[in-house]
N, C-alpha and C. Protein backbone atom coordinates (compact mmCIF):
# COMPACT_ATOMS: atom_id res chain seq x y z
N UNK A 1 -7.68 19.78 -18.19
CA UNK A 1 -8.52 19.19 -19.21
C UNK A 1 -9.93 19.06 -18.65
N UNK A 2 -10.63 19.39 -19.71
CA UNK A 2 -12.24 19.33 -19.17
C UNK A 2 -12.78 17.89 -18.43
N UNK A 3 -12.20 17.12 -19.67
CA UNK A 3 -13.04 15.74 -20.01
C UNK A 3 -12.39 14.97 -19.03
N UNK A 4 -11.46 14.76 -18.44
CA UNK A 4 -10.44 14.25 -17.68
C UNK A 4 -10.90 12.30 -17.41
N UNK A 5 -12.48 12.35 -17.00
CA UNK A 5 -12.77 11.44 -16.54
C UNK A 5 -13.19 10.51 -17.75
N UNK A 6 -13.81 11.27 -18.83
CA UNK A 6 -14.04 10.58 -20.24
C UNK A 6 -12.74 9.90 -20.48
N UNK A 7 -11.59 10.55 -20.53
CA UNK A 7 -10.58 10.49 -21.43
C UNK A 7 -9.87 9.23 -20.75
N UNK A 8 -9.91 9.30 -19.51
CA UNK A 8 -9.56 7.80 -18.89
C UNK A 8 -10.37 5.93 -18.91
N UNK A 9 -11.49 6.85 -19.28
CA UNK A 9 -12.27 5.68 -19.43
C UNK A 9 -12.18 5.38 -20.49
N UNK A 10 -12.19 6.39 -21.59
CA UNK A 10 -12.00 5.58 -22.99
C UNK A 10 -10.19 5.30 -23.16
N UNK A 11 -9.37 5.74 -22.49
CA UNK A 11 -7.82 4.90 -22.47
C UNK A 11 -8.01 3.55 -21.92
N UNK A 12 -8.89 3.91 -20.74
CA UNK A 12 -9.21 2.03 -19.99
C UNK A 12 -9.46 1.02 -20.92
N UNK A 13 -10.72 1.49 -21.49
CA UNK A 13 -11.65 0.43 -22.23
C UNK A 13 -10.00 0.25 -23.52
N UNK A 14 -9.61 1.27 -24.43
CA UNK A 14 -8.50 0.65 -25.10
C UNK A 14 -7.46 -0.32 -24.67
N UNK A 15 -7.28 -0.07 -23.51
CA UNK A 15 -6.34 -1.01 -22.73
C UNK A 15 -6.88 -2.45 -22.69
N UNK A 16 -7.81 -2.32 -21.93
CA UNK A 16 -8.22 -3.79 -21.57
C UNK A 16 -8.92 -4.79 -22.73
N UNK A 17 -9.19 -3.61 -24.03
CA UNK A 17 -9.74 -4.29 -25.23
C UNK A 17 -8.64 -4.75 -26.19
N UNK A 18 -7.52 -4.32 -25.39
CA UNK A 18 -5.98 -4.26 -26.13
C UNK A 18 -5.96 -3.49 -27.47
N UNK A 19 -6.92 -2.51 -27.72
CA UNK A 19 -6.37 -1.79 -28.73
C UNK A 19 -5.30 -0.78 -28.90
N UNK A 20 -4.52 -0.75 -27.65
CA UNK A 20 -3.57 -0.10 -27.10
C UNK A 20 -2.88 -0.48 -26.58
N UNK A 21 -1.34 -0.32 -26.66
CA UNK A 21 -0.63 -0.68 -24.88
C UNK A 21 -1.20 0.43 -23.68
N UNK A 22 -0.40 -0.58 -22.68
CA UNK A 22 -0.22 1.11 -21.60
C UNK A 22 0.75 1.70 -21.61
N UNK A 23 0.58 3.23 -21.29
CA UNK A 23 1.64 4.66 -21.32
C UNK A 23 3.12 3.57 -21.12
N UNK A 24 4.11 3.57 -21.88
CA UNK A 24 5.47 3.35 -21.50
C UNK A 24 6.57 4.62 -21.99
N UNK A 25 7.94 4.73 -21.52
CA UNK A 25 8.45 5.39 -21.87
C UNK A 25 9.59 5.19 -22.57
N UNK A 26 9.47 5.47 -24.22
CA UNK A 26 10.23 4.55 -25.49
C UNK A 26 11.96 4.74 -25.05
N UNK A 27 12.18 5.94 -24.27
CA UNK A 27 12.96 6.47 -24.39
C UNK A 27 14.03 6.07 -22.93
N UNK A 28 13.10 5.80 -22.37
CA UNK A 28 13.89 5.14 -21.14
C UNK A 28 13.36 3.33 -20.45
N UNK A 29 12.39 2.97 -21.18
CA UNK A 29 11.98 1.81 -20.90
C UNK A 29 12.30 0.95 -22.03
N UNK A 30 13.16 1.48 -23.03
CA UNK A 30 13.10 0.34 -24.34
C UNK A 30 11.37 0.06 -25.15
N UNK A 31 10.65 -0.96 -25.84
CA UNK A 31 9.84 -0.92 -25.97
C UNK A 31 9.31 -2.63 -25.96
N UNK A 32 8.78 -2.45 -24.53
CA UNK A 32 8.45 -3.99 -23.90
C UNK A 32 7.29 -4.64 -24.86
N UNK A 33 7.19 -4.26 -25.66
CA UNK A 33 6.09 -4.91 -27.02
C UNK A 33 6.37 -5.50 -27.73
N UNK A 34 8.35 -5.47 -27.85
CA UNK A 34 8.56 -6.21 -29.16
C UNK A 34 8.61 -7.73 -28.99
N UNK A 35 7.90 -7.85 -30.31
CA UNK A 35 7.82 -9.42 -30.65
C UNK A 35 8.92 -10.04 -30.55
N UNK A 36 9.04 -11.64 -30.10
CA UNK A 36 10.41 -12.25 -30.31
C UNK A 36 11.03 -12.06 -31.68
N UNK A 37 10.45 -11.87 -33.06
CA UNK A 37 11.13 -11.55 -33.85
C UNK A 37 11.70 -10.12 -34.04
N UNK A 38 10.62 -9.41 -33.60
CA UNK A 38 11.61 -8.22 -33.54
C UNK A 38 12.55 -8.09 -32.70
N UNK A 39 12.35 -8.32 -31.54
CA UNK A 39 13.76 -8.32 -30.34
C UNK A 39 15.09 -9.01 -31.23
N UNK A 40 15.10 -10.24 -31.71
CA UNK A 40 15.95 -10.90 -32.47
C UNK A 40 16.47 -10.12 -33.26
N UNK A 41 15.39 -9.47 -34.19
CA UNK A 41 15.77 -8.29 -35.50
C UNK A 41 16.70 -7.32 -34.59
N UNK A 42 16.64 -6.57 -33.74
CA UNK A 42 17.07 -5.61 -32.93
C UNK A 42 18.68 -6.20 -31.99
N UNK A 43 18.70 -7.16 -31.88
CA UNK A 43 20.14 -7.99 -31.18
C UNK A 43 20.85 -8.06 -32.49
N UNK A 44 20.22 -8.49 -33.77
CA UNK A 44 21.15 -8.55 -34.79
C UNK A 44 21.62 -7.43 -35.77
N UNK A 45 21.64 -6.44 -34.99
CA UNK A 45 21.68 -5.25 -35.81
C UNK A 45 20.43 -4.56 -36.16
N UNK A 46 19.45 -5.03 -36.60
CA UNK A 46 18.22 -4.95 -37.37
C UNK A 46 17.87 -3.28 -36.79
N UNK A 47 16.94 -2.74 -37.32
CA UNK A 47 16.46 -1.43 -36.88
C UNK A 47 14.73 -1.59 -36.71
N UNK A 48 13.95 -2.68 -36.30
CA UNK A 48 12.60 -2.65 -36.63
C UNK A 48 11.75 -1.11 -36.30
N UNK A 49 10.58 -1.30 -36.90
CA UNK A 49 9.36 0.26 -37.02
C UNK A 49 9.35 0.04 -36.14
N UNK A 50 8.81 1.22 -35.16
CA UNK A 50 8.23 1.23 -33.91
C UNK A 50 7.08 2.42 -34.09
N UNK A 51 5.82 1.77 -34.55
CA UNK A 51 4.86 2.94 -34.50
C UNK A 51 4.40 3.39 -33.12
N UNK A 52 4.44 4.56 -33.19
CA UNK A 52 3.50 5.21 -31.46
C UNK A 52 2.92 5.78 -31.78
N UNK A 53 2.00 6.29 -30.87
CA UNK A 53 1.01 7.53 -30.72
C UNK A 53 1.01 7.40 -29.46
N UNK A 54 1.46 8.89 -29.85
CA UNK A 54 1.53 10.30 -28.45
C UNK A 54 -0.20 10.45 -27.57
N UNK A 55 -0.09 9.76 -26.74
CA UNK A 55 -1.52 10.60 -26.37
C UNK A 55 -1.46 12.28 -25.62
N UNK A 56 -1.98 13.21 -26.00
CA UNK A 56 -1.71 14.63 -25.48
C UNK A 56 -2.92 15.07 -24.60
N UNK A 57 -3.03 15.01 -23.55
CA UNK A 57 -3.72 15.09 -22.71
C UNK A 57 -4.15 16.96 -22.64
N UNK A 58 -3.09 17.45 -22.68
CA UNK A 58 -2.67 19.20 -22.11
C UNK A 58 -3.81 19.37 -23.33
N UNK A 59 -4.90 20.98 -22.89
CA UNK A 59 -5.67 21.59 -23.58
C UNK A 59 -4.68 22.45 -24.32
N UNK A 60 -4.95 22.66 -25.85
CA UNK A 60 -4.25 23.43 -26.81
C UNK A 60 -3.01 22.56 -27.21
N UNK A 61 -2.86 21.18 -26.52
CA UNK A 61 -1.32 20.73 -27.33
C UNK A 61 -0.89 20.81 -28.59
N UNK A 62 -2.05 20.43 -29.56
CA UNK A 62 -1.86 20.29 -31.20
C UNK A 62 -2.16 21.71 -31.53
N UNK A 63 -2.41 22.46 -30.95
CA UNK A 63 -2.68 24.29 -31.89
C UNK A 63 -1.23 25.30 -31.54
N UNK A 64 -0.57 24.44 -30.64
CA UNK A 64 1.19 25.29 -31.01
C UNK A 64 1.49 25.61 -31.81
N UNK A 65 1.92 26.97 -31.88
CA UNK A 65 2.64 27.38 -33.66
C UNK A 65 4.00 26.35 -33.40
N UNK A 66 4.48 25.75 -32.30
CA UNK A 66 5.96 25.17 -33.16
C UNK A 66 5.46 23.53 -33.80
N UNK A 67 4.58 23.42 -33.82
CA UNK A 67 3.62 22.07 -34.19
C UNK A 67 3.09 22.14 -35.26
């Protein structure tokens, strides 16, 4: 990636402005964000949203033909 050093600084500044979490992995870390009501929702069966966004770092990620 070109920008490499941009792209960290503007993830920083999201981080620490909390407009973001930091990188976790949904898939093997669970998702350490959920609210006590959602955790609750989720012990009782519940299925709560879990919105993400992918950050894609790799040049050309979004111009894949399988994308």
């Amino acid at each position: 990636m070109d920008n490499v050093d941009e792209y960290l600084d503007w993830y920083n500044m999201g981080v620490e402005r909390k407009w973001i979490t930091p990188a976790f992995c949904m898939t093997h870390d669970g998702d350490p964000y959920l609210t006590e009501l959602e955790a609750q929702d989720w012990e009782d069966g519940g299925d709560p949203c879990a919105f993400v966004v992918k950050l894609a770092m790799e040049n050309g990620y979004y111009e894949s033909p399988s994308r």
